[in-house]
N, C-alpha and C. Protein backbone atom coordinates (compact mmCIF):
# COMPACT_ATOMS: atom_id res chain seq x y z
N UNK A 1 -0.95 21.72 17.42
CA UNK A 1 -1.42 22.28 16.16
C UNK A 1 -0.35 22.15 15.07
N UNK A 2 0.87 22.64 15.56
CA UNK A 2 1.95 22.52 14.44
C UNK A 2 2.31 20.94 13.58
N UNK A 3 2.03 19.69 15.04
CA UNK A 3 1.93 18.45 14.10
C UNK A 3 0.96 18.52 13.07
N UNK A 4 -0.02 18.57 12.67
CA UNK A 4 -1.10 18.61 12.12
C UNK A 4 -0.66 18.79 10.69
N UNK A 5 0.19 19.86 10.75
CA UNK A 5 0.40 20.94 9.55
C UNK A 5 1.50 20.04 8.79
N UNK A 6 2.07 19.13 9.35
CA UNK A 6 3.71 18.32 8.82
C UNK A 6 3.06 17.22 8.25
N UNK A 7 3.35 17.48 6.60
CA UNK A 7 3.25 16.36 5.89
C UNK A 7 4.02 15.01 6.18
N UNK A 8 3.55 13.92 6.34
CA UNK A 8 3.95 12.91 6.69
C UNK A 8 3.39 11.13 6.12
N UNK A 9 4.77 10.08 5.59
CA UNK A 9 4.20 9.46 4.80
C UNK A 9 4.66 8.38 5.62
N UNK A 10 3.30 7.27 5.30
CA UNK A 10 3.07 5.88 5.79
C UNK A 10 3.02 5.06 4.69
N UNK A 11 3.97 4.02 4.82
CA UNK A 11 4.18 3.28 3.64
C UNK A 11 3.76 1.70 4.55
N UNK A 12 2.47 0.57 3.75
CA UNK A 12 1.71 -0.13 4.52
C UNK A 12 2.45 -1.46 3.79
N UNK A 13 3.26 -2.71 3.93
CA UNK A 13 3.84 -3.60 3.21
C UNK A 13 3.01 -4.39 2.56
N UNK A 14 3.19 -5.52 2.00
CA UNK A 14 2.50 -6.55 1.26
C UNK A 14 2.34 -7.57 2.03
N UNK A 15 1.76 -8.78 2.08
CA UNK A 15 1.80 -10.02 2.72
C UNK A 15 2.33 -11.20 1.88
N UNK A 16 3.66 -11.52 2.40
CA UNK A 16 4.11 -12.27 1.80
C UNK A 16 3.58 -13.87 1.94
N UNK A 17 3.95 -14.77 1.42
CA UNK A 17 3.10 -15.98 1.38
C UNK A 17 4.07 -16.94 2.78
N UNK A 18 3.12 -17.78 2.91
CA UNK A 18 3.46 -18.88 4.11
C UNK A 18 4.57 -19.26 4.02
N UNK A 19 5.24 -19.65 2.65
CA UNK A 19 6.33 -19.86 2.69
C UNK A 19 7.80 -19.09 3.34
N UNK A 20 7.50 -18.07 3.05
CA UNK A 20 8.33 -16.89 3.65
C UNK A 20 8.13 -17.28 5.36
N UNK A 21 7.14 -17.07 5.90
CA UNK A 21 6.73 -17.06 7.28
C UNK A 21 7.71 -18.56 7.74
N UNK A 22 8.15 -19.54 7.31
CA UNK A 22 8.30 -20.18 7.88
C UNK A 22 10.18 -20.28 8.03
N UNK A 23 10.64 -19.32 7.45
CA UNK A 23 12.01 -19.01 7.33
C UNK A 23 12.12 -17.62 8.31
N UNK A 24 12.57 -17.55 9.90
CA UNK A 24 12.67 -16.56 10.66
C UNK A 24 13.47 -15.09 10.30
N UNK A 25 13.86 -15.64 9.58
CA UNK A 25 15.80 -14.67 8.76
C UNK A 25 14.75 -14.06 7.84
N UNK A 26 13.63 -14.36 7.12
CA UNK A 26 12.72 -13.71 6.01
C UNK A 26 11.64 -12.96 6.50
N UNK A 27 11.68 -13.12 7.61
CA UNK A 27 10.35 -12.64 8.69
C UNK A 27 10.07 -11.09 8.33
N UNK A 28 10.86 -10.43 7.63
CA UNK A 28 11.29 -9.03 7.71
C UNK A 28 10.15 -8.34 6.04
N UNK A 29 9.86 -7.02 6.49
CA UNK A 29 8.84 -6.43 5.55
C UNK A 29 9.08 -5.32 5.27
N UNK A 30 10.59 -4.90 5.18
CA UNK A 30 10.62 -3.69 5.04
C UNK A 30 11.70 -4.09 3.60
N UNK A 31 11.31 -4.52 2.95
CA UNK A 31 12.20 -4.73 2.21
C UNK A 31 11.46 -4.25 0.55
N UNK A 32 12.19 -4.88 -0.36
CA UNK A 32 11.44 -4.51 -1.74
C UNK A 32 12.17 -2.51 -2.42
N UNK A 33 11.15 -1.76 -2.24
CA UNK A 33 11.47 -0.45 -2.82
C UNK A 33 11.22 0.16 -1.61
N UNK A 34 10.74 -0.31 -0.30
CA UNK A 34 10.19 -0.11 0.68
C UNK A 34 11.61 0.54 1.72
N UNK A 35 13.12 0.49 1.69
CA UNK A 35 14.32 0.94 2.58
C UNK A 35 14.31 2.36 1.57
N UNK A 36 14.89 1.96 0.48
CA UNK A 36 15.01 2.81 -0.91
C UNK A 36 14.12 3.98 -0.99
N UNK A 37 12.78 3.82 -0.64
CA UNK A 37 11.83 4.85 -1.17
C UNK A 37 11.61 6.01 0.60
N UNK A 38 12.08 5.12 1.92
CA UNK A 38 11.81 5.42 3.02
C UNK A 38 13.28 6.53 3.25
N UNK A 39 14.78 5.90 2.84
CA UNK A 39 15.67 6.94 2.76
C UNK A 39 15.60 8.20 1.82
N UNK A 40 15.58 8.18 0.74
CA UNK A 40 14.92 9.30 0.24
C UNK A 40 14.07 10.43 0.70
N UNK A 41 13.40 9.52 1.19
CA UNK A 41 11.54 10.96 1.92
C UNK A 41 12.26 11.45 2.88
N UNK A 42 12.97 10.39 3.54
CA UNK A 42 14.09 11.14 4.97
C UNK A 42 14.98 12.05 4.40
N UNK A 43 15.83 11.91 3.60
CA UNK A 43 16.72 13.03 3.06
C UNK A 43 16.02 14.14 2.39
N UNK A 44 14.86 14.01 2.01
CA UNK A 44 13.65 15.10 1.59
C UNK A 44 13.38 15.68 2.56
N UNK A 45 13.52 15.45 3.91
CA UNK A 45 12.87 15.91 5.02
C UNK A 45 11.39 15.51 5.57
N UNK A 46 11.33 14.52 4.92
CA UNK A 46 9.66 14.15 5.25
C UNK A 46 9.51 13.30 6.57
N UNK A 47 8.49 12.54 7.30
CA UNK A 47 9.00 11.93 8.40
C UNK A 47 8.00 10.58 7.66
N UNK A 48 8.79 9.42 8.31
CA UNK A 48 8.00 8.19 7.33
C UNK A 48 7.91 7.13 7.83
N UNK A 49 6.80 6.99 7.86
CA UNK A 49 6.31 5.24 9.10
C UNK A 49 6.53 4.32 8.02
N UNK A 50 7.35 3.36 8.59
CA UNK A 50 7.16 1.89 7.88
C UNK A 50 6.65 0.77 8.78
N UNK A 51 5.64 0.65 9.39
CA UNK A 51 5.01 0.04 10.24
C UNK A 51 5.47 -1.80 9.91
N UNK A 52 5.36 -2.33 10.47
CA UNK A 52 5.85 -3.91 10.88
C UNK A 52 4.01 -4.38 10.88
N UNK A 53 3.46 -5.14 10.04
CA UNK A 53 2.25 -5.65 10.18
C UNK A 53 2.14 -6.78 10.85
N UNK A 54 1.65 -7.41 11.93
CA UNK A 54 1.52 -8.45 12.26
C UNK A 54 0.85 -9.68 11.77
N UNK A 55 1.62 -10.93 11.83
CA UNK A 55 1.42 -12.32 10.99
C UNK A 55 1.06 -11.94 9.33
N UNK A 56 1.59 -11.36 8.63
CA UNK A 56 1.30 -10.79 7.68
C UNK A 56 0.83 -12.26 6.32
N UNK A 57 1.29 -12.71 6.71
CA UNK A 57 1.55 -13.95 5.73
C UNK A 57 -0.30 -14.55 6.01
N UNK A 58 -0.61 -14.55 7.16
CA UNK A 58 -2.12 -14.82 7.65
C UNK A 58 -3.31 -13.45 7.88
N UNK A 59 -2.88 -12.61 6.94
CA UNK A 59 -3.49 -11.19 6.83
C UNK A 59 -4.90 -11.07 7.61
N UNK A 60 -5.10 -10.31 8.71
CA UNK A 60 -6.29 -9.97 9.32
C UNK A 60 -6.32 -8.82 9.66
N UNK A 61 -7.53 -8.09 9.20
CA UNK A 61 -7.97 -6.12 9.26
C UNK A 61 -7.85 -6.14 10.59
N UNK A 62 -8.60 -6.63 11.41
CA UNK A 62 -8.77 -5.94 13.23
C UNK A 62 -6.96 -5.83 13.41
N UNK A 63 -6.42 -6.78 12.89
CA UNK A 63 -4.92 -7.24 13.42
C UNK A 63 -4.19 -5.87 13.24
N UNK A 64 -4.02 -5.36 11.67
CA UNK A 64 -3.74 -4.58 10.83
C UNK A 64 -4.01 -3.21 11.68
N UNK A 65 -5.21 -3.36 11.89
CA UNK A 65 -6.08 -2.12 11.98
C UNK A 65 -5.31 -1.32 13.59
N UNK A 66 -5.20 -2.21 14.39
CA UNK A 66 -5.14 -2.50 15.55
C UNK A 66 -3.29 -1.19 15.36
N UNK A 67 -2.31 -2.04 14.39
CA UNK A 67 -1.20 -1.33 14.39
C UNK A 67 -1.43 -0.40 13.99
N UNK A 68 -1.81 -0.27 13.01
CA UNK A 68 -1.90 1.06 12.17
C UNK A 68 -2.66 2.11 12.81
N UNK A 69 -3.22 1.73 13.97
CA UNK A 69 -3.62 3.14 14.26
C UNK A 69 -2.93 3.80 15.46
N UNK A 70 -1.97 3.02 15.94
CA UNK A 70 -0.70 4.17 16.44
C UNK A 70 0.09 4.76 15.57
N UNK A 71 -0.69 4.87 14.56
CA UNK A 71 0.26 6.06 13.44
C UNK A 71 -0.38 7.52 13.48
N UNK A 72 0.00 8.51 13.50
CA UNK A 72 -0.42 9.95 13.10
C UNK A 72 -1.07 9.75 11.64
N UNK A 73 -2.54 10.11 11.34
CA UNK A 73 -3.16 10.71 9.88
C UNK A 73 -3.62 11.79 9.92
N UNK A 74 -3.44 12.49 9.10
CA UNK A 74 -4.51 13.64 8.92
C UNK A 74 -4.72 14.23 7.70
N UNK A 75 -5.07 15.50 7.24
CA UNK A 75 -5.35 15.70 6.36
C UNK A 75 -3.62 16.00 4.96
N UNK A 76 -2.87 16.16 5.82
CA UNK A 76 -1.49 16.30 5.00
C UNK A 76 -0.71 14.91 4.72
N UNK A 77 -1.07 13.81 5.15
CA UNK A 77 -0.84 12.34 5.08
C UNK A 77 -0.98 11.88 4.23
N UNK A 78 0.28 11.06 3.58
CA UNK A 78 0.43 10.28 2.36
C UNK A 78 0.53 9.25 2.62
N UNK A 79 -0.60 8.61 2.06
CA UNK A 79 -0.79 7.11 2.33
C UNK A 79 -0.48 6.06 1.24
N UNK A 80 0.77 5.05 1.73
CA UNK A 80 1.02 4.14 0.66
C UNK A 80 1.00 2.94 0.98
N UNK A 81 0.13 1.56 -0.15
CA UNK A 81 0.31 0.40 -0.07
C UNK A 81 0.83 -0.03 -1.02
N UNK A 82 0.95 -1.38 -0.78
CA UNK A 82 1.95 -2.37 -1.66
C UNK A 82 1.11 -3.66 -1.74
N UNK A 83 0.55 -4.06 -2.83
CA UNK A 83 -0.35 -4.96 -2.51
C UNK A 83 -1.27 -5.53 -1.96
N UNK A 84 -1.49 -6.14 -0.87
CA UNK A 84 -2.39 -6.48 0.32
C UNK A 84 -2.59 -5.16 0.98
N UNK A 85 -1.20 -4.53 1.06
CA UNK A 85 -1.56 -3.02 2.02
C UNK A 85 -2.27 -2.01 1.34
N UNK A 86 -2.59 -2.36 0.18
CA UNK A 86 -3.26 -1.05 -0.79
C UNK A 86 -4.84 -2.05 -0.04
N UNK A 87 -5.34 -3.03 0.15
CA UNK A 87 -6.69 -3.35 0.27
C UNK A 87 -6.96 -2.96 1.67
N UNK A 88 -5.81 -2.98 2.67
CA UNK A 88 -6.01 -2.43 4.17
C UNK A 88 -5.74 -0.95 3.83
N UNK A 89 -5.28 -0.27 3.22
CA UNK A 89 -5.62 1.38 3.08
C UNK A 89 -6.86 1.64 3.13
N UNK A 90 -7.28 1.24 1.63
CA UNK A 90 -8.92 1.37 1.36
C UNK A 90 -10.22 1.03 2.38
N UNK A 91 -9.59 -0.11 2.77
CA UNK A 91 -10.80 -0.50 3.29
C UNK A 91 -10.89 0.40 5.03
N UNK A 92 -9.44 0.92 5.30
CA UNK A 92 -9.05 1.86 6.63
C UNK A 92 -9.69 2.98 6.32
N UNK A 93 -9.75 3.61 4.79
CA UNK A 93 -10.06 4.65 4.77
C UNK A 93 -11.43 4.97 4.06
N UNK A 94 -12.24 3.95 3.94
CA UNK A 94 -13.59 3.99 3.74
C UNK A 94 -14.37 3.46 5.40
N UNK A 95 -13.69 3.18 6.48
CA UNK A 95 -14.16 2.69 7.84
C UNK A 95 -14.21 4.31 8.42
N UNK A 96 -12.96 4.74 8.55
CA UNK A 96 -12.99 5.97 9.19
C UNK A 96 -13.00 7.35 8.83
N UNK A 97 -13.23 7.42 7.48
CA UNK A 97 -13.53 8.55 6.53
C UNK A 97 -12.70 9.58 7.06
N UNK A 98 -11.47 8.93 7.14
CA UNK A 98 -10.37 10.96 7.00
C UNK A 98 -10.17 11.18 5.83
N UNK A 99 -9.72 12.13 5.86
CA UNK A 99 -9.54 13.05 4.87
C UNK A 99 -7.89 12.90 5.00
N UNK A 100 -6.98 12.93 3.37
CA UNK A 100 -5.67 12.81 3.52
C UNK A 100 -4.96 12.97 2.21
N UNK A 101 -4.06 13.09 1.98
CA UNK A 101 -3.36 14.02 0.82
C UNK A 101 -3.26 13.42 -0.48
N UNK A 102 -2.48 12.71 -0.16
CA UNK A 102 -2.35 11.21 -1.32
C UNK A 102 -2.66 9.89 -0.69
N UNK A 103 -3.12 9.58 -1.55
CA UNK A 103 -3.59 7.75 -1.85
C UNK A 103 -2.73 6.84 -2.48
N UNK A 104 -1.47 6.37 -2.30
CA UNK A 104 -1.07 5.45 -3.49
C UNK A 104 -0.73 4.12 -3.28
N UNK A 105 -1.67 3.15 -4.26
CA UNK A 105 -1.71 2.11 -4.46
C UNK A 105 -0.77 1.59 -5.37
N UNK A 106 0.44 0.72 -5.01
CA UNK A 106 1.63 -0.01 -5.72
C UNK A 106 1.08 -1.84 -6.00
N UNK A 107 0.55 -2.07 -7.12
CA UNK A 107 0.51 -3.09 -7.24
C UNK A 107 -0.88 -3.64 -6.32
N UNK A 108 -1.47 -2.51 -6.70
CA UNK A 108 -3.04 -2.99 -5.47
C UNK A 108 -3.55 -4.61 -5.78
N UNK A 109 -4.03 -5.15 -4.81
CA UNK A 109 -4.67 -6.55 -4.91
C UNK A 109 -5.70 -6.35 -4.11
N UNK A 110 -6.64 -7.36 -4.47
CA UNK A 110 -7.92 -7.58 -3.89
C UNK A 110 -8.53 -8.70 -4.03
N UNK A 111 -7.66 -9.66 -5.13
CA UNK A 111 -8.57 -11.05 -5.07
C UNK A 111 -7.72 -12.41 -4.25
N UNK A 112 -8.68 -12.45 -3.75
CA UNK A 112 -7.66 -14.27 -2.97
C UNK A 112 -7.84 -15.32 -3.84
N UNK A 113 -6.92 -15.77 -3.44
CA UNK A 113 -6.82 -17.27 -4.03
C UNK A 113 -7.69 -18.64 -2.41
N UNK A 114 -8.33 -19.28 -3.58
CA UNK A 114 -9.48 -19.89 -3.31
C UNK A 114 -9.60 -20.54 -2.25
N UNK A 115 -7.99 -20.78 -1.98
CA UNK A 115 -8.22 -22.16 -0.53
C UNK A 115 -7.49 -21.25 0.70
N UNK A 116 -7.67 -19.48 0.67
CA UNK A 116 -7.06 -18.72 1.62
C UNK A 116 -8.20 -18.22 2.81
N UNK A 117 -8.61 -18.66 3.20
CA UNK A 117 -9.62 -18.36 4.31
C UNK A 117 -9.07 -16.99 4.84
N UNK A 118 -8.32 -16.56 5.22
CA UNK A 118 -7.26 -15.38 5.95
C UNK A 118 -7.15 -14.62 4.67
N UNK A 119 -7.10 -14.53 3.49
CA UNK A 119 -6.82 -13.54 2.40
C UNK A 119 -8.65 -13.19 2.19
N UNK A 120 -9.62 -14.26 1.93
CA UNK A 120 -10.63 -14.24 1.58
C UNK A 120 -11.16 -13.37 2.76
N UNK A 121 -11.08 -13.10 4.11
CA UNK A 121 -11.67 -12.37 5.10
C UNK A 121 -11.18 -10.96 5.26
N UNK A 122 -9.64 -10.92 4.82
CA UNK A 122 -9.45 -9.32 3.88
C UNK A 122 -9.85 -8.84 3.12
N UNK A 123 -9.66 -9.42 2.36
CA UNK A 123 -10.04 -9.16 0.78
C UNK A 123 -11.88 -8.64 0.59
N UNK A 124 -12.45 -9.05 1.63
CA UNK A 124 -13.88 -9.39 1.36
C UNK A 124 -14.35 -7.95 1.76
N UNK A 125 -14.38 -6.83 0.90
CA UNK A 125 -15.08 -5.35 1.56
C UNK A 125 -15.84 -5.19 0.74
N UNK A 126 -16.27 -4.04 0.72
CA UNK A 126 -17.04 -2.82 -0.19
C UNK A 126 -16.27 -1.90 -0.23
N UNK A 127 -15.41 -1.50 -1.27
CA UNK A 127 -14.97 -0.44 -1.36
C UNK A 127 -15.74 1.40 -1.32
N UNK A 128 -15.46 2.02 -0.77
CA UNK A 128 -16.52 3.45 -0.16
C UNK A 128 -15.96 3.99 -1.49
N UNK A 129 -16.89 4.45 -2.25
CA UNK A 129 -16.34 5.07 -3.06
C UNK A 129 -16.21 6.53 -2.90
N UNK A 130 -16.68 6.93 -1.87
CA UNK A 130 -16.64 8.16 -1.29
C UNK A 130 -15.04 8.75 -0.78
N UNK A 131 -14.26 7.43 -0.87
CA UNK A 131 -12.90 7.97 -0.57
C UNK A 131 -12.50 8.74 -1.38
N UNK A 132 -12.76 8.94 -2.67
CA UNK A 132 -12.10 9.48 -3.84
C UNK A 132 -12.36 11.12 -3.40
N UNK A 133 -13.78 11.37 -2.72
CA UNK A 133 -13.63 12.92 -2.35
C UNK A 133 -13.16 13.56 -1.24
N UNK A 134 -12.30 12.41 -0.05
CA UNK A 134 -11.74 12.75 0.89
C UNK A 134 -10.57 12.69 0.73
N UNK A 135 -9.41 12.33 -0.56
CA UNK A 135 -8.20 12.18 -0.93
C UNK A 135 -7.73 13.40 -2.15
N UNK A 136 -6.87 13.99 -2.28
CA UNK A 136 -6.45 15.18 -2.97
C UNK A 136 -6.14 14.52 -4.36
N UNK A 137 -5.43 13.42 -4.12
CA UNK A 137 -4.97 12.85 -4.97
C UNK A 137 -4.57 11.49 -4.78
N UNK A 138 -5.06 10.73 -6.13
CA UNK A 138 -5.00 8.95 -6.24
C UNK A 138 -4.32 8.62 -7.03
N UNK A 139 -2.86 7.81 -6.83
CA UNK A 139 -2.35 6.99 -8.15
C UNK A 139 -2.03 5.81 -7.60
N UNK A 140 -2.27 4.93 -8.81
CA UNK A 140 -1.59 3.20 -8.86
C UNK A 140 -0.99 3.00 -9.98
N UNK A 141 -0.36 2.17 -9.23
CA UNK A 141 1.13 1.99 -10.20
C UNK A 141 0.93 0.48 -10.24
N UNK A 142 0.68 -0.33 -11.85
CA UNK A 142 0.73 -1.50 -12.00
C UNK A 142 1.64 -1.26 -13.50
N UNK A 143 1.85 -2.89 -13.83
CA UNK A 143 3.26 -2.77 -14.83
C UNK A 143 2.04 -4.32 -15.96
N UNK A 144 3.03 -4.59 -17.06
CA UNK A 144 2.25 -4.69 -18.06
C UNK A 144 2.48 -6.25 -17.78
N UNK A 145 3.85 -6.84 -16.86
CA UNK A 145 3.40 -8.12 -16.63
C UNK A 145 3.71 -8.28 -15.05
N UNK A 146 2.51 -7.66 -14.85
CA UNK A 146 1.73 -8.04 -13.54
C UNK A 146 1.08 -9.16 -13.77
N UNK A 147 0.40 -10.44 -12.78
CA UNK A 147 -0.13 -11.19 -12.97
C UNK A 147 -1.78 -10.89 -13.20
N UNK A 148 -2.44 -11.71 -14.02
CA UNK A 148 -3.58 -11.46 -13.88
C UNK A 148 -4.47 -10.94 -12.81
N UNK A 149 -4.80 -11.40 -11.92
CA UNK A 149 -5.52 -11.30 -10.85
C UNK A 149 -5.10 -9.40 -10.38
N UNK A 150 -3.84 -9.46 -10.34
CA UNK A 150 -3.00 -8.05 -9.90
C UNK A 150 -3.79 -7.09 -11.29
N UNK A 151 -4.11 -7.30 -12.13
CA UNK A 151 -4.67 -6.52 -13.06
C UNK A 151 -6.34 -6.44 -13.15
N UNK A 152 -6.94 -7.45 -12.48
CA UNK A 152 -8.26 -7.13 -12.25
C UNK A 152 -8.21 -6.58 -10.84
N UNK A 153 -7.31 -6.66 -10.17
CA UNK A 153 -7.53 -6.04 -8.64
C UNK A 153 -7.54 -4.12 -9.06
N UNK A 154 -6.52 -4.03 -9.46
CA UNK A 154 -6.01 -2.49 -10.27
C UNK A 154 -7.77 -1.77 -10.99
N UNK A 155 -8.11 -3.12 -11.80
CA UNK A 155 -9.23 -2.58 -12.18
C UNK A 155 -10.48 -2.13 -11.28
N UNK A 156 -10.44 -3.41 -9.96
CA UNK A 156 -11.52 -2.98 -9.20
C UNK A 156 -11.24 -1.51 -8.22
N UNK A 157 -10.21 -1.43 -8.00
CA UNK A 157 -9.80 0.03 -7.09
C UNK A 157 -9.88 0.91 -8.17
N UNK A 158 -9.71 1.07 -9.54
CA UNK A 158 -10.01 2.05 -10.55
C UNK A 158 -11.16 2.60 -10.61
N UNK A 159 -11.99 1.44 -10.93
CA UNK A 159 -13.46 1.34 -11.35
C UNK A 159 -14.47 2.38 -10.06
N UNK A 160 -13.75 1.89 -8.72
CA UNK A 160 -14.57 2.03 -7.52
C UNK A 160 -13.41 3.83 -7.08
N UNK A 161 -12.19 4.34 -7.14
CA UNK A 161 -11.89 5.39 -6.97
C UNK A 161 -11.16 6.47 -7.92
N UNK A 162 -11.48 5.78 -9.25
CA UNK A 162 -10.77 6.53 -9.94
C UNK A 162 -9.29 7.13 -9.93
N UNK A 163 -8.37 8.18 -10.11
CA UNK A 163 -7.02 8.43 -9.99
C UNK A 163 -6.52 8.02 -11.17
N UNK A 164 -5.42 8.40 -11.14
CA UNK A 164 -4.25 8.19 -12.30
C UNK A 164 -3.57 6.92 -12.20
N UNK A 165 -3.92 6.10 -13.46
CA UNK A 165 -2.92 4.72 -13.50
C UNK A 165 -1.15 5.26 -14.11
N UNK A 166 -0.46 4.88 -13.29
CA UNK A 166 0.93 4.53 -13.76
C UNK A 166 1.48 3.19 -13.93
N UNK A 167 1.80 2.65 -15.76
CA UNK A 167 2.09 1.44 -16.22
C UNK A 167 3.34 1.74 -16.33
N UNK A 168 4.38 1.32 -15.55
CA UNK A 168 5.44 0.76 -15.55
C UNK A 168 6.21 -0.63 -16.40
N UNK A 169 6.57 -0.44 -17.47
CA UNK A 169 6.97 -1.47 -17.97
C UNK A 169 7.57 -2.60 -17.41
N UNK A 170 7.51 -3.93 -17.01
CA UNK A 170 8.42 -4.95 -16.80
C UNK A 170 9.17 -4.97 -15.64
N UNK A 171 7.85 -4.48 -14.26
CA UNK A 171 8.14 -4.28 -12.95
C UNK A 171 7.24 -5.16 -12.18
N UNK A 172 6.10 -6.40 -12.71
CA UNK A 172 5.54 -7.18 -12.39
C UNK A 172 5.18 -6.93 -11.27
N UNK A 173 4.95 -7.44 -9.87
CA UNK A 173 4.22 -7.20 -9.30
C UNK A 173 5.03 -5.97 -7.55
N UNK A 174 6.01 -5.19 -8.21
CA UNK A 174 6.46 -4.21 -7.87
C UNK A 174 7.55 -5.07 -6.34
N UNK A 175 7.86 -6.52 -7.20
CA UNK A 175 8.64 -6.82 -5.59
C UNK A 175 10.32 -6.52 -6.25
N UNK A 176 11.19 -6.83 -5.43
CA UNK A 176 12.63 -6.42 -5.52
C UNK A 176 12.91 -7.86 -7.11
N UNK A 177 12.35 -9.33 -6.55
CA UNK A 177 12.03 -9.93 -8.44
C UNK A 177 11.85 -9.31 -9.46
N UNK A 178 10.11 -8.90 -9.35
CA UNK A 178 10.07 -8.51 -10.52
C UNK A 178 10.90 -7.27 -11.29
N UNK A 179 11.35 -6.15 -10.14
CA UNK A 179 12.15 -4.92 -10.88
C UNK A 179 13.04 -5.08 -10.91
N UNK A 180 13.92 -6.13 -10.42
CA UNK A 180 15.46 -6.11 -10.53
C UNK A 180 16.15 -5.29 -9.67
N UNK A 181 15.24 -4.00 -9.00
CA UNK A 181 16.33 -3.00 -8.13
C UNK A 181 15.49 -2.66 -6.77
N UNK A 182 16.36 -2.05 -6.02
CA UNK A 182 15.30 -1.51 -5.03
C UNK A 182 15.15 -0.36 -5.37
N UNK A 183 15.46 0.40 -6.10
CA UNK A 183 15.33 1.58 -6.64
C UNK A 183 13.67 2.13 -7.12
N UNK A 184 12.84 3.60 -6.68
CA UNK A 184 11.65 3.67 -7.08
C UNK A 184 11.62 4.82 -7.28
N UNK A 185 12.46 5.80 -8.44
CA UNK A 185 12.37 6.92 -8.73
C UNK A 185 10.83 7.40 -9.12
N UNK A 186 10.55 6.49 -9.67
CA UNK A 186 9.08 7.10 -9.97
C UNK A 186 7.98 7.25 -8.84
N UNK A 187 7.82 6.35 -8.00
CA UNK A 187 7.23 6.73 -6.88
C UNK A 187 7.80 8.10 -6.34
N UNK A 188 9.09 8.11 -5.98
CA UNK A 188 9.64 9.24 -4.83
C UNK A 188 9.31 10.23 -5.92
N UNK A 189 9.22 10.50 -7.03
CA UNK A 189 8.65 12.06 -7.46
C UNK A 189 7.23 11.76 -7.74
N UNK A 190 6.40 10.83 -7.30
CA UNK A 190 5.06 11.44 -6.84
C UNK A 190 4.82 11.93 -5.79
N UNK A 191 5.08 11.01 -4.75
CA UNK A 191 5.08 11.03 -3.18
C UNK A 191 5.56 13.32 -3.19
N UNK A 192 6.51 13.77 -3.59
CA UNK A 192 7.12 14.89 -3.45
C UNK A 192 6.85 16.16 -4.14
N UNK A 193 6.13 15.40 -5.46
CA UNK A 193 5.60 16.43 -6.52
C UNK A 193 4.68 17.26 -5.52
């Protein structure tokens, strides 16, 4: 019973492109704001999964689905993606309808690019829009030069769950590139607020 009651945050990575996959030394997904934002919650006292997604670069839900559910959720659970992982949140949490604290989408995506057979079979849901009344609270965080596509994706998770947009100036598509730091003060005082 007492687990139940312990707020606890899961932070879900991005899928980096083929290119990455083929350099072993780059294989790694914990990187970005993703060490930065995970020491913090620890010195907060929080406890914080950074789960390892498998073949990430060739993104598949059963695959995804499969890890992610040796994680603890429940209703005190803060759930965070980073791109690709904001479309496996949603689509995790319109399959199994829990109920859970925060929702936050960093740089949500949802559209593939055309010749991705493996992005196009993610990417391809119905968003439940019913998640919006099983979550306490929803924010996404997109920046003003995000790429296109990253700004109609933002729009379709808006449109379909509503929450609070956070525009970050000149943090593009929220990787350790576009911000220059690993640093994510603004996340860690949502996640804590």
């Amino acid at each position: 019973m007492e687990e139940i009651l312990k707020e606890n945050v899961i932070i879900i990575h991005g899928c980096p492109s083929s290119d990455e996959a083929k350099d072993p030394a780059k294989r790694t997904y914990d990187k970005h704001w993703i060490p930065w934002v995970k020491s913090k919650l620890v010195e907060h006292g929080l406890q914080v999964d950074t789960p390892l997604m498998p073949i990430p670069w060739r993104p598949d839900y059963e695959s995804f689905k499969k890890e992610f559910d040796k994680y603890f959720v429940s209703e005190n659970t803060i759930l965070i993606g980073h791109s690709c992982g904001c479309a496996f949140l949603v689509r995790w949490l319109g399959e199994t309808k829990k109920k859970i604290k925060k929702l936050i989408l960093v740089a949500p995506w949802k559209i593939p690019d055309e010749d991705d057979d493996f992005r196009k079979n993610f990417y391809n849901f119905s968003i439940d829009e019913a998640i919006e009344s099983r979550v306490q609270e929803i924010v996404m965080f997109t920046s003003n030069n995000e790429a296109e596509d990253g700004k109609k994706s933002l729009e379709i998770f808006h449109n379909a769950l509503s929450g609070k947009i956070i525009n970050l100036e000149n943090h593009g598509h929220y990787t350790f590139k576009g911000m220059g730091t690993q640093e994510f003060p603004e996340l860690f005082e949502i996640i804590v607020k």
